[in-house]
C-alpha atoms as a PDB file:
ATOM      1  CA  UNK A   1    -154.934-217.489   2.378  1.00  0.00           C
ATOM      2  CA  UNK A   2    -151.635-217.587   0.609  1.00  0.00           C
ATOM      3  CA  UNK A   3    -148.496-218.494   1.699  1.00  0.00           C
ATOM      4  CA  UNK A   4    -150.072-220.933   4.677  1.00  0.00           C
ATOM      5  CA  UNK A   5    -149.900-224.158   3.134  1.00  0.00           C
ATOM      6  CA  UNK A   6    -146.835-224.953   3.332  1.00  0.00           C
ATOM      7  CA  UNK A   7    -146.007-228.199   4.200  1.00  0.00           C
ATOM      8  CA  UNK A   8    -143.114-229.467   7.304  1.00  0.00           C
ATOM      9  CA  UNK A   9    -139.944-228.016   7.470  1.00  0.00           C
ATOM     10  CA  UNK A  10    -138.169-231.287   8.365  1.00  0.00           C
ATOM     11  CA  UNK A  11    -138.705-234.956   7.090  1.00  0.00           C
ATOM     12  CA  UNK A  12    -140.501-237.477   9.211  1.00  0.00           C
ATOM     13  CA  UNK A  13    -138.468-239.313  12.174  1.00  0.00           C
ATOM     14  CA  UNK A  14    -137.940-243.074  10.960  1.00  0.00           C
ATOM     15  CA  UNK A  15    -139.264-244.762  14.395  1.00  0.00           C
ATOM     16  CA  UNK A  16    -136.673-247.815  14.872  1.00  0.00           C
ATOM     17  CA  UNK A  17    -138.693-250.321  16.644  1.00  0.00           C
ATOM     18  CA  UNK A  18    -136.218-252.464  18.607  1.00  0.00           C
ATOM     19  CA  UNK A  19    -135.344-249.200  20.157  1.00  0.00           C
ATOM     20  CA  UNK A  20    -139.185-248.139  20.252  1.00  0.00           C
ATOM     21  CA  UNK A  21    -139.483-251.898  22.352  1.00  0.00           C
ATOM     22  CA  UNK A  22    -136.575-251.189  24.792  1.00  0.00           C
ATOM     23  CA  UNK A  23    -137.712-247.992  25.927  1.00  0.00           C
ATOM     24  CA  UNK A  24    -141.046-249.658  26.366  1.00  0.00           C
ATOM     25  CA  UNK A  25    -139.660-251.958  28.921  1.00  0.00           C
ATOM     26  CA  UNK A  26    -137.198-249.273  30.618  1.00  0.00           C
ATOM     27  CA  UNK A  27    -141.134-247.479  30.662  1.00  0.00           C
ATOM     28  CA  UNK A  28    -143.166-250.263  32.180  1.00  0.00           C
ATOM     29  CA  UNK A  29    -140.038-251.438  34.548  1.00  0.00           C
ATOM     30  CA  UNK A  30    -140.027-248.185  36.236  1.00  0.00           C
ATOM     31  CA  UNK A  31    -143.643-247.835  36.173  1.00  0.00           C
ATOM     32  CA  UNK A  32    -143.905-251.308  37.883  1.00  0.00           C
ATOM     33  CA  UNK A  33    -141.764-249.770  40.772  1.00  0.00           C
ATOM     34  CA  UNK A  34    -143.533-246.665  41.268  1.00  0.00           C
ATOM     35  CA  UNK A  35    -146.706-249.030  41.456  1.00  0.00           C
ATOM     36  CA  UNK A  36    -145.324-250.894  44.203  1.00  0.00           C
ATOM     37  CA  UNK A  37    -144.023-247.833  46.053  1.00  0.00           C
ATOM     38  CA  UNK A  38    -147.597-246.294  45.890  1.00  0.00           C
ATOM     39  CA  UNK A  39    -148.987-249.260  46.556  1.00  0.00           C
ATOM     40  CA  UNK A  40    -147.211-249.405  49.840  1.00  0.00           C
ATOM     41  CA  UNK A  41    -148.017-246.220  50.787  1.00  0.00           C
ATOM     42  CA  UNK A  42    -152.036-246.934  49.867  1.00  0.00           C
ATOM     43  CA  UNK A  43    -151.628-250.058  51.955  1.00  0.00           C
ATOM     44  CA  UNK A  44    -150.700-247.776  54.734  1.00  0.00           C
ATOM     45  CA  UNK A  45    -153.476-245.426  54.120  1.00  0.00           C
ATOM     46  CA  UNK A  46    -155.939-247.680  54.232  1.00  0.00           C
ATOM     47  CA  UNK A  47    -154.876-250.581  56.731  1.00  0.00           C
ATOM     48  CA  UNK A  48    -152.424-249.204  59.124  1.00  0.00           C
ATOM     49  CA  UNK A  49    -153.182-245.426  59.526  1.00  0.00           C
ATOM     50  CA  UNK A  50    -151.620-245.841  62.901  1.00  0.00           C
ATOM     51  CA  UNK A  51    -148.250-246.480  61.294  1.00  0.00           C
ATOM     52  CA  UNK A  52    -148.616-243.017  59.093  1.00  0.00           C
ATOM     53  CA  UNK A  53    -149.570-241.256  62.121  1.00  0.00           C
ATOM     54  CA  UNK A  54    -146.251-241.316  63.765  1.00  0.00           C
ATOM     55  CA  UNK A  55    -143.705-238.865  62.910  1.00  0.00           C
ATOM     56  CA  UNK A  56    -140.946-238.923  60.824  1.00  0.00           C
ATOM     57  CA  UNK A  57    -138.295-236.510  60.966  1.00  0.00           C
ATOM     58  CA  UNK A  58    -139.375-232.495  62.232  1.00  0.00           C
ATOM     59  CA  UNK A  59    -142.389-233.146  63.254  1.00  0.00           C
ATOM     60  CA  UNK A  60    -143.652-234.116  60.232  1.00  0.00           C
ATOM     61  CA  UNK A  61    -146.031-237.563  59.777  1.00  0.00           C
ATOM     62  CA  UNK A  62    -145.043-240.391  58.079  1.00  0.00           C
ATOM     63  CA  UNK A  63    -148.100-239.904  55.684  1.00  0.00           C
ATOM     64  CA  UNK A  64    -146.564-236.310  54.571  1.00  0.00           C
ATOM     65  CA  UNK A  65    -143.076-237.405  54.321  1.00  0.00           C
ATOM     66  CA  UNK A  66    -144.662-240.560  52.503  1.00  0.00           C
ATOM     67  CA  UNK A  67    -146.865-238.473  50.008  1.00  0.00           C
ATOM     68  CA  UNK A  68    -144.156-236.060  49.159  1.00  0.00           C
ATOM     69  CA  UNK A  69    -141.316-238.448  48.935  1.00  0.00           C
ATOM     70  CA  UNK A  70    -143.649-240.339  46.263  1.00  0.00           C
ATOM     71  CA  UNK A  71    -143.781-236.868  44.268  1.00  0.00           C
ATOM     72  CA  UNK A  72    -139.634-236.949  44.712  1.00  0.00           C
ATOM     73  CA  UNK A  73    -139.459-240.595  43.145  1.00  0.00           C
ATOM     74  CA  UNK A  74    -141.921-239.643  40.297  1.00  0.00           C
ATOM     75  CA  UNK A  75    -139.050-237.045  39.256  1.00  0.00           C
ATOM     76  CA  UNK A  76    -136.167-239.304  39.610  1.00  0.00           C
ATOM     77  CA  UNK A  77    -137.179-241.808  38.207  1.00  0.00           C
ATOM     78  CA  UNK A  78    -138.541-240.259  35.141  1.00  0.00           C
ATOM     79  CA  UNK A  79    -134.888-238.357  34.902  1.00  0.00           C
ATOM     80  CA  UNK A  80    -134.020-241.932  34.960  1.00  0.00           C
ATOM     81  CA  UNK A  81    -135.810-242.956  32.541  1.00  0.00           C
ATOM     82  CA  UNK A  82    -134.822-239.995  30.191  1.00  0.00           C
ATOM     83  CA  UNK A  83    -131.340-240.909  30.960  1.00  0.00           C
ATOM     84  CA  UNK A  84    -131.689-244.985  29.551  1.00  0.00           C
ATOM     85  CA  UNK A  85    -133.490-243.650  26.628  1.00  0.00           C
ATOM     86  CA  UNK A  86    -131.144-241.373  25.483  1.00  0.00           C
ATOM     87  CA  UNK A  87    -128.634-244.067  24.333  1.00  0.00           C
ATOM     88  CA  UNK A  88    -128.899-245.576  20.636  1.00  0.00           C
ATOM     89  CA  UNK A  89    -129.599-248.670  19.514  1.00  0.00           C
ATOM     90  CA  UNK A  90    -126.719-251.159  19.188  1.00  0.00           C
ATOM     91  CA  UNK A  91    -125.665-253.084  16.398  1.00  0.00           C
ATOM     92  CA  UNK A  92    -125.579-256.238  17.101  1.00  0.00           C
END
């Protein structure tokens, strides 16, 4: 068909790897503490379900409050995360 092979309408992003590498460990930092909140909360689940049968606040469980406050931390900390990436590379 003519006309659909053109090619992109913007060069290609030069990837600066010390800045690729930062972000990787801002990534696995805050993944690494969202393991060990779930991990709690598994721990809880599995060995002391007496402990996430009690409530919390409203009547609600400690399980619910536990389960959604995990979805909560998910979204902070990936705004978080969003927010350390978003500076530039120094020049040092």
């Amino acid at each position: 068909m003519a006309g659909l092979d053109h090619g992109a309408t913007h060069p290609k992003e030069q990837e600066d790897m010390v800045l690729a590498a930062r972000n990787a460990r801002y990534g696995m930092a805050l993944f690494l503490t969202y393991l060990l909140i779930y991990g709690g909360f598994v721990y809880l689940s599995a060995f002391r379900p007496e402990i996430m049968a009690r409530e919390a606040m409203l009547g609600v469980n400690i399980a619910i409050f536990y389960g959604f406050s995990l979805i909560v931390i998910a979204m902070i900390l990936a705004l978080v995360y969003c927010w350390l990436c978003r500076g530039r590379a120094t020049n040092s």
